[in-house]
Every structure is written in structure tokens, then in C-alpha cells.
Protein backbone atom coordinates (compact mmCIF):
# COMPACT_ATOMS: atom_id res chain seq x y z
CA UNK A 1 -263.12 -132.90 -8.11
CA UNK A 2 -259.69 -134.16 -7.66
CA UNK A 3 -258.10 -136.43 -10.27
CA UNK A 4 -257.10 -139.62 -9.32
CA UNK A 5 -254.10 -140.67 -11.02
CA UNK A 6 -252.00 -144.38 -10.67
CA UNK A 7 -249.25 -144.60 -8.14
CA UNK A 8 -246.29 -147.39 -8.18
CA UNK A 9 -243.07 -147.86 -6.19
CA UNK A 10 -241.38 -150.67 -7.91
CA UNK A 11 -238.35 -150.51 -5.38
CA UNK A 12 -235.00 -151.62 -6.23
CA UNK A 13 -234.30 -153.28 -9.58
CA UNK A 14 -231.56 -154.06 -12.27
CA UNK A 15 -231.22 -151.20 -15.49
CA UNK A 16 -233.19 -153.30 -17.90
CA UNK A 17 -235.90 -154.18 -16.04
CA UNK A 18 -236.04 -150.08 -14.74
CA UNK A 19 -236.04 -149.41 -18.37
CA UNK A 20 -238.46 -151.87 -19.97
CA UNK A 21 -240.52 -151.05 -16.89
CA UNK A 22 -240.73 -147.15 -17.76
CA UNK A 23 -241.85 -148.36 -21.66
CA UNK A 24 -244.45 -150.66 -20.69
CA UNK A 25 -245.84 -147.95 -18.42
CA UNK A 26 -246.40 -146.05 -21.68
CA UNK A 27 -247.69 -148.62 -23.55
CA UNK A 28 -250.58 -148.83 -21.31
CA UNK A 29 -251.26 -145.46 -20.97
CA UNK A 30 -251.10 -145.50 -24.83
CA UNK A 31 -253.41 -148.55 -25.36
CA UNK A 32 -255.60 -146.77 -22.73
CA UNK A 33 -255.46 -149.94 -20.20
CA UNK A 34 -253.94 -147.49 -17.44
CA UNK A 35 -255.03 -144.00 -16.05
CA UNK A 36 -251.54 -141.99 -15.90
CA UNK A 37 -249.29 -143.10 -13.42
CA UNK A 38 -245.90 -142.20 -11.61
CA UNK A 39 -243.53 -144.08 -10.49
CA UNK A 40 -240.85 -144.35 -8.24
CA UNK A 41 -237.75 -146.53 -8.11
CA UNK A 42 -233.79 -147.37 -7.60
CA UNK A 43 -231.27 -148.77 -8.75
CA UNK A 44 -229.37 -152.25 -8.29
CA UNK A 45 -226.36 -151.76 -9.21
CA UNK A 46 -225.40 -148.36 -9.63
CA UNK A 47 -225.72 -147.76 -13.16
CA UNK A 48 -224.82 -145.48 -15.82
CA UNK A 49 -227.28 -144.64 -18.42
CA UNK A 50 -226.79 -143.10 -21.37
CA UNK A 51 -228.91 -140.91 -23.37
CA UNK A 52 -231.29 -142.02 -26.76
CA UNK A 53 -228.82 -140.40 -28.75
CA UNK A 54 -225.69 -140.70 -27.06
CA UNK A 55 -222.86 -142.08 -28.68
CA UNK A 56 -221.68 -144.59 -26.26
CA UNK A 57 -218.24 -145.67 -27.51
CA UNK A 58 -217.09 -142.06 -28.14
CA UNK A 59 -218.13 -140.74 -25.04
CA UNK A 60 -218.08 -143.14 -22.34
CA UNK A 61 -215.06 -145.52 -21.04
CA UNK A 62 -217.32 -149.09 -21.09
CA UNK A 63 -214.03 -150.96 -19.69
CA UNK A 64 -213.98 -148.61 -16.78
CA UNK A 65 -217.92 -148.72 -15.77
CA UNK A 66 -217.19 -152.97 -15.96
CA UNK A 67 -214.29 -152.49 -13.48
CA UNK A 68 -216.47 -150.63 -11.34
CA UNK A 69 -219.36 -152.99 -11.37
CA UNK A 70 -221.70 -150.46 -12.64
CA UNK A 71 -224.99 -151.32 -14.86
CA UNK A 72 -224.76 -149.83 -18.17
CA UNK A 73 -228.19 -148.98 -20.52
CA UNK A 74 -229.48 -146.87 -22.89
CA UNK A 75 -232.57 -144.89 -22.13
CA UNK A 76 -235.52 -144.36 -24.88
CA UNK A 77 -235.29 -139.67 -23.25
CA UNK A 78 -232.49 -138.00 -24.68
CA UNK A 79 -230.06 -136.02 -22.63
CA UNK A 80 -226.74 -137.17 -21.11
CA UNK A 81 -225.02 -139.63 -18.85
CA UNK A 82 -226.10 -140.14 -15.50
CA UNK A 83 -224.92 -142.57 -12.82
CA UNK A 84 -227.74 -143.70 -10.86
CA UNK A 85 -227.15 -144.77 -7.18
CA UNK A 86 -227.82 -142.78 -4.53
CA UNK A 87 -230.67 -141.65 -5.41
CA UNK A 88 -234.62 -141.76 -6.28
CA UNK A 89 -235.43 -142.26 -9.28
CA UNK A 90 -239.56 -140.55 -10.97
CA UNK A 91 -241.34 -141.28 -13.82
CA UNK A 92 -244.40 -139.77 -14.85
CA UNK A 93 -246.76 -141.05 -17.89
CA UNK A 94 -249.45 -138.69 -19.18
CA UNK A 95 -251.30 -138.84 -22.17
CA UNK A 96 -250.21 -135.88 -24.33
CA UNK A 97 -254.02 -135.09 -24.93
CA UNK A 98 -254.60 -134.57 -20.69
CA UNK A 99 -256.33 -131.20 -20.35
CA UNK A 100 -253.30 -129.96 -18.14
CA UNK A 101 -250.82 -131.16 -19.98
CA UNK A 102 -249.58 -128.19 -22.53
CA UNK A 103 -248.23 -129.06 -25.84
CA UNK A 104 -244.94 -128.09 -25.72
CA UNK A 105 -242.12 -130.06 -23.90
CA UNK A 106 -240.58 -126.88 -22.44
CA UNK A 107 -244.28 -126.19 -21.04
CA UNK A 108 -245.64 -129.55 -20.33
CA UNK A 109 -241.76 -130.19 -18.38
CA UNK A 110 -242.73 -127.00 -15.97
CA UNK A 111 -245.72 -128.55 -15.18
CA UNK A 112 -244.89 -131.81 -14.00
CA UNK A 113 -241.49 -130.33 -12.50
CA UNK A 114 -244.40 -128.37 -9.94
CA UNK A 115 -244.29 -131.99 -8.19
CA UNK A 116 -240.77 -132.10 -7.61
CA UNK A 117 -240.87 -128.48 -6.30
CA UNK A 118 -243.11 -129.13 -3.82
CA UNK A 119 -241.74 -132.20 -2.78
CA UNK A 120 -238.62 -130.59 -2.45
CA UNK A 121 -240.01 -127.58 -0.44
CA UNK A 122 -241.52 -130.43 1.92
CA UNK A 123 -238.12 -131.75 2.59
CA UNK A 124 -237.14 -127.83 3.61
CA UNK A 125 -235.41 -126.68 0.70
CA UNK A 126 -236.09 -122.91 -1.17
CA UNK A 127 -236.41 -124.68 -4.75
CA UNK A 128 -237.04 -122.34 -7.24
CA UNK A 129 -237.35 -123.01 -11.39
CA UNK A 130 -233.99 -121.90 -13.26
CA UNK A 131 -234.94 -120.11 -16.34
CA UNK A 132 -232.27 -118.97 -18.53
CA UNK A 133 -233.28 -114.98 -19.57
CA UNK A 134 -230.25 -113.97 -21.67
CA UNK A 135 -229.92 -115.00 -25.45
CA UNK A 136 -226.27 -116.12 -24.65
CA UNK A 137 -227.79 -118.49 -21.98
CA UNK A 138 -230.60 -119.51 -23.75
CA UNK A 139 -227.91 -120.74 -26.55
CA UNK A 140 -225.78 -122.48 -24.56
CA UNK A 141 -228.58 -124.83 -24.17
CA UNK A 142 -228.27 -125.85 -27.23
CA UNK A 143 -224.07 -127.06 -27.66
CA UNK A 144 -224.25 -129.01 -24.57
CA UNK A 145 -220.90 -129.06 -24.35
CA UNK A 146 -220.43 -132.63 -21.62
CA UNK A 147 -221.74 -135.81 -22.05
CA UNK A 148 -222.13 -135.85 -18.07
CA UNK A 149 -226.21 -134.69 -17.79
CA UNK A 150 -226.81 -132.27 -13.98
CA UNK A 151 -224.09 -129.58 -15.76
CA UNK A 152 -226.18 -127.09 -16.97
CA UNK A 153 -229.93 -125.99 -15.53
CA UNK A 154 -231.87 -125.98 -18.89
CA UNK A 155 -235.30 -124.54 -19.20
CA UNK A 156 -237.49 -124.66 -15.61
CA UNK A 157 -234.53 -126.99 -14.06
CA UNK A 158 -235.08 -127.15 -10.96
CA UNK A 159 -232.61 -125.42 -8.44
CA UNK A 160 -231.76 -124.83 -4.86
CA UNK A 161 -229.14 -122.28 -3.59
CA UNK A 162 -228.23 -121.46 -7.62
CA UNK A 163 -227.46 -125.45 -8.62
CA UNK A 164 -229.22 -127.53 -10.22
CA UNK A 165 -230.93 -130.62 -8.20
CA UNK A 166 -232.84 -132.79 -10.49
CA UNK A 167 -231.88 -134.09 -13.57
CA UNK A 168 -234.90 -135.15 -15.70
CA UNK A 169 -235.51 -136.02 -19.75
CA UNK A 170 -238.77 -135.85 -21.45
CA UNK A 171 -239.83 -137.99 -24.57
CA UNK A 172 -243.42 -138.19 -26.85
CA UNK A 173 -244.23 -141.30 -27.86
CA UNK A 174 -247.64 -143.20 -29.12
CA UNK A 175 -249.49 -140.36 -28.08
CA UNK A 176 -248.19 -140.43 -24.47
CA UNK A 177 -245.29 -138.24 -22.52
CA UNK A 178 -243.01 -139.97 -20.39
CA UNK A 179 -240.93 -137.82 -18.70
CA UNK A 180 -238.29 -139.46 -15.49
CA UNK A 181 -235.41 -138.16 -13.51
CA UNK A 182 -232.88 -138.56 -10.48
CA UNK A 183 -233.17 -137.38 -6.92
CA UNK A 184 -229.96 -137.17 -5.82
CA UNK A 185 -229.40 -137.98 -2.41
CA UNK A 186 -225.91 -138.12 -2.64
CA UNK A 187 -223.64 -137.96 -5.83
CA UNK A 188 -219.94 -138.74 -5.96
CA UNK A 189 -218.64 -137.01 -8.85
CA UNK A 190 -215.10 -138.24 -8.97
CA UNK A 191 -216.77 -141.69 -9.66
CA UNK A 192 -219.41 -139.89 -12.09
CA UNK A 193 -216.48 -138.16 -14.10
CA UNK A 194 -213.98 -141.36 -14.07
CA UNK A 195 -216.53 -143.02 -17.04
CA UNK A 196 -215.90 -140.72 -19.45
CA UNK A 197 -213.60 -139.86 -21.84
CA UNK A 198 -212.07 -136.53 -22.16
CA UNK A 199 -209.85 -135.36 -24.78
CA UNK A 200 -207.46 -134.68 -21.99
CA UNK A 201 -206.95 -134.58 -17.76
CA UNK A 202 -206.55 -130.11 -18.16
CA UNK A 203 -210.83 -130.55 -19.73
CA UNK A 204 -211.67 -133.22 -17.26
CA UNK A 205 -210.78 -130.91 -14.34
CA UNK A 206 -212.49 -128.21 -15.77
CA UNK A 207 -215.95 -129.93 -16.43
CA UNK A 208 -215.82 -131.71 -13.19
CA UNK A 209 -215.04 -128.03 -11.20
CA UNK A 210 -218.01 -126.49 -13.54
CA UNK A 211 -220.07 -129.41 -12.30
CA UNK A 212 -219.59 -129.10 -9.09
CA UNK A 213 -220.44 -125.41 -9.28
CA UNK A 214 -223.71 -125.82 -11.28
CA UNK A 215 -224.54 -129.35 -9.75
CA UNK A 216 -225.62 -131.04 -5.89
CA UNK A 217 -226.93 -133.52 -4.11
CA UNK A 218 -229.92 -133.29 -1.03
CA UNK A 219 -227.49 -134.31 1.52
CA UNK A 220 -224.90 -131.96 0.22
CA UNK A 221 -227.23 -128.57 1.21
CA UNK A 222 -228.95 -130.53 3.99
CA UNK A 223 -227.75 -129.88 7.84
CA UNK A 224 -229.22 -133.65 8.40
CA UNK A 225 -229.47 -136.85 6.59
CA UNK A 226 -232.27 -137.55 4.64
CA UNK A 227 -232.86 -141.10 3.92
CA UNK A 228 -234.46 -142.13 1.21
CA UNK A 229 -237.99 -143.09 2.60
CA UNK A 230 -238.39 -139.64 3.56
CA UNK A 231 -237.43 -138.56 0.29
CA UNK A 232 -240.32 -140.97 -1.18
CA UNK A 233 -242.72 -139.24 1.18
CA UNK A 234 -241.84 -136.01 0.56
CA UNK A 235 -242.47 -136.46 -3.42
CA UNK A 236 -245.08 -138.51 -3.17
CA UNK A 237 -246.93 -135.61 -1.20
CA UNK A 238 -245.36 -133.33 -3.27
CA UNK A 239 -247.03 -134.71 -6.79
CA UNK A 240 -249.98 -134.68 -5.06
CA UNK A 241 -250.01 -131.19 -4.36
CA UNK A 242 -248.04 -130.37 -7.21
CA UNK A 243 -250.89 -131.47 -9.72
CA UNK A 244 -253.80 -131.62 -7.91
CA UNK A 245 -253.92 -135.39 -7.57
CA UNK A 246 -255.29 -138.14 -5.42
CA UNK A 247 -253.37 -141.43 -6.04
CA UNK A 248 -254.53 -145.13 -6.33
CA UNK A 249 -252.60 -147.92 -6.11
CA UNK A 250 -251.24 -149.60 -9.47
CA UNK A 251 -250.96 -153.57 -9.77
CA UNK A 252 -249.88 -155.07 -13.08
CA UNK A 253 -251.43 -157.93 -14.80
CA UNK A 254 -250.29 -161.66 -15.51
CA UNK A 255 -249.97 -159.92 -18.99
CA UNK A 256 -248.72 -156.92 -18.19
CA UNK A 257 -245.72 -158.49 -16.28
CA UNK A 258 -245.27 -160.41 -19.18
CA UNK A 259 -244.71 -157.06 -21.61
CA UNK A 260 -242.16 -155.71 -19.33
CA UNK A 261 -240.03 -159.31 -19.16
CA UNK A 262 -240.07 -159.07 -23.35
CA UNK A 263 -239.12 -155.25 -23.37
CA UNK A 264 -236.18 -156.07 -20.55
CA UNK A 265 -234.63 -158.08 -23.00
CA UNK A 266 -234.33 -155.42 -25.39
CA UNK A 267 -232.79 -153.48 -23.38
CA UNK A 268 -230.26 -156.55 -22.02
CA UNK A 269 -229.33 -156.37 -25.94
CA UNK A 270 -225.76 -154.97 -27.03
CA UNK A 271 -227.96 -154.26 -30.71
CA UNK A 272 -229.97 -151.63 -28.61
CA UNK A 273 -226.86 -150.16 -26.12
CA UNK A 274 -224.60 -149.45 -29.46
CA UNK A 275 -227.36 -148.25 -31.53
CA UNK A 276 -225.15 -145.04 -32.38
């Protein structure tokens, strides 16, 4: 029998609310008051969040995201910097003691990545899971050397004509994996690059050039436009397939709602965006 698992597109929001959102999710999962659930959204504004265990001061230029108008937050996954905007944005939240869900990140990260690889091959695109062979590869994973996340395909990244086309960041907590990512639909990388700080202009060149080699967008490959409700489609079907699931609608509670309004304003708080 197929498993039927919970299925929500919050649509457009602000960072904190995205955030808290994505933690309240996993609270119920973890207080068993929800089957497991994905969810997709966007962003409004653009925004630039940081990784759990990013230093933000050291690594990105704050004054310059204000001057853009960009959102700025700190997520609870690890990894590096993304700017969120054109894009669509996944999160899925499992228990970690699901049948199909394997105990290792690495493992567990392949399976739910099946979704986006279908999803993907849906929209027409030969996606294929990166998987770095050599030792000298395998530690290069480790010294990420940017603080801009999409510039290197770590274990089963995803990839389509040899670059990497979904960033996503996995984290175990209360007994539940949450693991979300970007879409990209379109990325512009001069913007991306212009919020961090670089020892000097010679380095900045050279990561953006390396992430434009490694990195792209869906409409940068595609020989159309795809919009974004096609892109919802597409991984919607494509989780389906992906894991064998059957979706039902999720609605929140009074008190539900009310969790995610109290978690937002953690996130709102400069105590939790400086934490390093």
C-alpha cells in the first residue's frame, strides 16, 4: 500500500516566519501530532541565510545585504550562505525511526534527494547524483573552502550537465530529520557574491568563476522558461514518485499557528542571527 504522507505549500513569506515555519513542522512530527510532511515555499524578500554555524560578521557584509533590501536569518541546517529569490524552496520532515529512512545523513540525504531527481527529470533535465570517488575529492568536502553554499557537489548532490542544481542541508533533531533546499530558477551570482567578504577582489574573482563552473540555475540549461508553478508540479510529482507517496493535504491548528508566531520571533532576534 502506498504511504500517505502530509503535503503543504505555504507560498510566499518573510525569512522568520519560513524559518520558524520549518521548526514547528518538526516539532509536530516530533510530538507525533503530524504524519511527515513536505513543504514547499518562497521567499519575500530575497534573503540571505546563513548557515547554523556560520560566522556571520566574519563572513558576510550585513551593511551591504541592508542596502540591497535583502532578508537576513540564520537557519537551525548547517552549510553555507545562500540567497534565496528566484527560486523554490523544499522541506521534508521524517521521523528518523521511518522504515525507509537509513541512519546515516549521507544515506538518508540520497534518499529523499530521489524526489528532487525525479522532479527534475519531469521538467526534462538528465539529473544524475554527483558522488565524489577519489580520496582527494572526498577531502575537499571537508575544508569547504567559501562561505557561498552551490560551490561544491558534496555527497549524492544533485547535478545536471556536471553542475550542481540543488543546494540542500540536513539536520537531526528530537528524533526527527529535517532536511530543505533551493530550486533555483534563476540565480544572479554577481548579487550572490557582492555579500561577502573576501580577503581580496584577485579571491573574489576566483570563487565566483569556480562557482559559476560548478554551479546553475533551471533557466540557465533550459531552452524555455520555466515558471515556477511548473516547477511546483514537477516536484510535487516528483516526491511522489520519488518515495512512493500519496499526499494529503496539511492544515495547521489555532495552536499550531500559534507555535510558529512564538518560534518567528526567535528567529526576528539579533541574540539568535549573531549566535557565533
Amino acid at each position: 500500500m502506498t504511504e500517505v504522507w502530509n503535503f503543504i505549500n505555504t507560498g510566499s513569506h518573510d525569512p522568520y516566519y519560513n524559518m520558524a515555519m520549518d521548526e514547528a513542522l518538526l516539532n509536530f512530527v516530533s510530538r507525533g501530532e503530524i504524519d511527515p510532511v513536505i513543504r514547499f515555499y518562497t521567499w519575500n524578500p530575497a534573503t540571505l541565510s546563513v548557515g547554523y554555524f556560520q560566522r556571520l560578521t566574519k563572513e558576510i557584509d550585513i551593511e551591504k545585504v541592508k542596502e540591497k533590501g535583502f532578508g537576513l536569518v540564520r537557519r537551525q541546517t548547517g552549510g553555507r550562505g545562500v540567497l534565496h529569490d528566484k527560486e523554490l524552496t523544499y522541506s521534508v520532515i521524517v521521523p528518523e525511526s521511518h522504515p525507509n529512512m537509513p541512519s546515516t545523513v549521507t544515506e538518508a540525504y540520497r534518499v529523499i534527494s530521489e524526489g528532487l531527481l525525479e522532479g527534475f527529470k519531469l521538467l526534462g533535465f538528465e539529473a544524475y547524483f554527483a558522488i565524489p570517488r577519489s580520496k582527494e575529492e572526498r577531502e575537499k568536502l571537508k575544508q569547504p573552502r567559501s562561505a557561498v553554499c552551490f560551490d561544491a557537489p558534496s555527497w549524492y548532490e544533485l547535478v545536471v550537465e556536471g553542475r550542481k542544481i540543488a543546494g540542500s542541508a540536513q539536520t537531526r533533531q528530537k528524533g526527527v530529520i529535517l532536511q530543505h533546499g533551493s530550486l533555483l530558477q534563476d540565480v544572479d551570482v554577481d548579487e550572490l557574491f557582492d555579500m561577502f567578504t573576501f580577503k581580496n577582489d584577485r579571491l573574489k574573482d576566483k570563487m565566483k568563476k569556480a562557482f559559476v563552473d560548478k554551479a546553475v540555475a533551471i533557466n540557465d540549461i533550459s531552452d524555455r522558461h520555466i515558471t515556477l508553478e511548473e516547477m511546483e508540479q514537477a516536484f510535487e510529482e516528483g516526491f511522489k514518485k520519488g518515495l512512493g507517496l500519496e499526499f494529503k493535504p496539511l492544515t495547521l491548528t489555532e495552536k499550531q499557528l500559534a507555535e510558529v508566531k512564538e518560534l518567528e520571533e526567535k528567529y526576528r532576534s539579533d541574540e539568535w542571527l549573531y549566535k557565533k
